[in-house]
Protein backbone atom coordinates (compact mmCIF):
# COMPACT_ATOMS: atom_id res chain seq x y z
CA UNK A 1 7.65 -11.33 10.32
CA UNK A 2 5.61 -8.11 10.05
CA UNK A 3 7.17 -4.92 11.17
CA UNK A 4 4.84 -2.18 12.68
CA UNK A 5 5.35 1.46 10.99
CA UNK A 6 3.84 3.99 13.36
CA UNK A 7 2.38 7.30 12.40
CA UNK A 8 5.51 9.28 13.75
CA UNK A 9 7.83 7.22 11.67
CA UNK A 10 5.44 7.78 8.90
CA UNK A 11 5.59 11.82 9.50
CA UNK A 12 9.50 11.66 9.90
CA UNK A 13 9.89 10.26 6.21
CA UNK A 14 7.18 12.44 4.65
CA UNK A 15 9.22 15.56 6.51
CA UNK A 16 12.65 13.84 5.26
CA UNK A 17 10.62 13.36 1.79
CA UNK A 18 9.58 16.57 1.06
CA UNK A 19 12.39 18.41 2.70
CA UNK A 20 14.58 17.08 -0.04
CA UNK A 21 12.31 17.45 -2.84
CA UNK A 22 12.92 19.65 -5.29
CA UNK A 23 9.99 22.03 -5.41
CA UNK A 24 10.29 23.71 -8.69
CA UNK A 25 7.54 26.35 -7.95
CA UNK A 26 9.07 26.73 -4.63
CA UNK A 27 5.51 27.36 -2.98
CA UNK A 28 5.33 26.42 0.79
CA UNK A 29 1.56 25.07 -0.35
CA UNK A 30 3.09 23.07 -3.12
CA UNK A 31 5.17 21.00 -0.26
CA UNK A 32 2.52 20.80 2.25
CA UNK A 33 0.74 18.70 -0.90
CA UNK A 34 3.78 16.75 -1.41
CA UNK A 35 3.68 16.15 2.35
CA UNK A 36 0.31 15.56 2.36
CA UNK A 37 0.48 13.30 -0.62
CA UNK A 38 3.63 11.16 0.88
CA UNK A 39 1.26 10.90 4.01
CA UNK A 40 -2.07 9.58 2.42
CA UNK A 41 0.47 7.29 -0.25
CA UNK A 42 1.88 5.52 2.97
CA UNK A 43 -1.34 5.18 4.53
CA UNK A 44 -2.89 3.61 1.56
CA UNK A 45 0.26 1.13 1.00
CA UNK A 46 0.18 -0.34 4.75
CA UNK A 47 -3.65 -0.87 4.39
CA UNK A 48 -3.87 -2.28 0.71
CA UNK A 49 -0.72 -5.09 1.61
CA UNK A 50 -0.17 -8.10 -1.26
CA UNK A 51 -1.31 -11.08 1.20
CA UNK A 52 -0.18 -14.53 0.17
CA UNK A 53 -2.70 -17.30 0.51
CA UNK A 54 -0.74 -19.27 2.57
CA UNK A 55 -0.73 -16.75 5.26
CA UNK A 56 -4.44 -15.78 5.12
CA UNK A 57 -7.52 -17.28 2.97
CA UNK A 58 -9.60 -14.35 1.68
CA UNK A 59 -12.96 -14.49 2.59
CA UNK A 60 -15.40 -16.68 0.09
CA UNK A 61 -16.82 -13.36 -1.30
CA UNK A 62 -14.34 -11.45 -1.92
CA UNK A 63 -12.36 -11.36 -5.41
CA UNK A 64 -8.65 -12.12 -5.78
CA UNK A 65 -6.12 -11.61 -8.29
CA UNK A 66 -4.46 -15.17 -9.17
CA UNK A 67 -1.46 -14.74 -10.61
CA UNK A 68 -0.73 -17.58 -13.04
CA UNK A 69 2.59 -18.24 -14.66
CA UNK A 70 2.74 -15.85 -18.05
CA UNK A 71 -0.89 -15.37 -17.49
CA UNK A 72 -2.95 -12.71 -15.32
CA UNK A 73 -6.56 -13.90 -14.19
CA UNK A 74 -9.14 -12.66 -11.96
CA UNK A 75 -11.67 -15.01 -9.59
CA UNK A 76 -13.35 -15.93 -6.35
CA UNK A 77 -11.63 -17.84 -3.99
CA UNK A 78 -13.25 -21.92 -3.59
CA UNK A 79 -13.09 -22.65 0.59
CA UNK A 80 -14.99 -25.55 0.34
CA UNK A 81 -12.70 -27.51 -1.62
CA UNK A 82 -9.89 -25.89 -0.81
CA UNK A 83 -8.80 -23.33 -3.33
């Protein structure tokens, strides 16, 4: 089940976030980067989502990251046969 995280929840944590940060310049610009930072950090995380491959195939061109008991390898999906 997927939950949907809207861009007003996302602004709500990032004000939570930063609001109880310590900012240990205490510069109003230094939290509107940590702000800013929590913002873009979110986006990137929702878009860039680990997707299992029995949810979704990746497409035959694109590379995947196969993770392989004790081992770490690197490859292109096989379609045709099922891989």
């Amino acid at each position: 089940m997927k939950t949907t995280i809207t861009d007003q929840q996302i602004e709500n944590a990032a004000i939570l976030a930063a609001a109880s940060y310590n900012n240990p310049f205490d510069e109003p610009a230094y939290d509107k980067r940590f702000y800013d930072g929590f913002i873009d950090g979110a986006h990137f995380a929702l878009t860039h989502q680990w997707i299992s491959a029995d949810e979704q195939l990746p497409d035959s061109d694109d590379p995947v990251l196969v993770f392989i008991p004790s081992e770490l390898a690197t490859g292109y999906p096989d379609l045709l046969n099922g891989k």
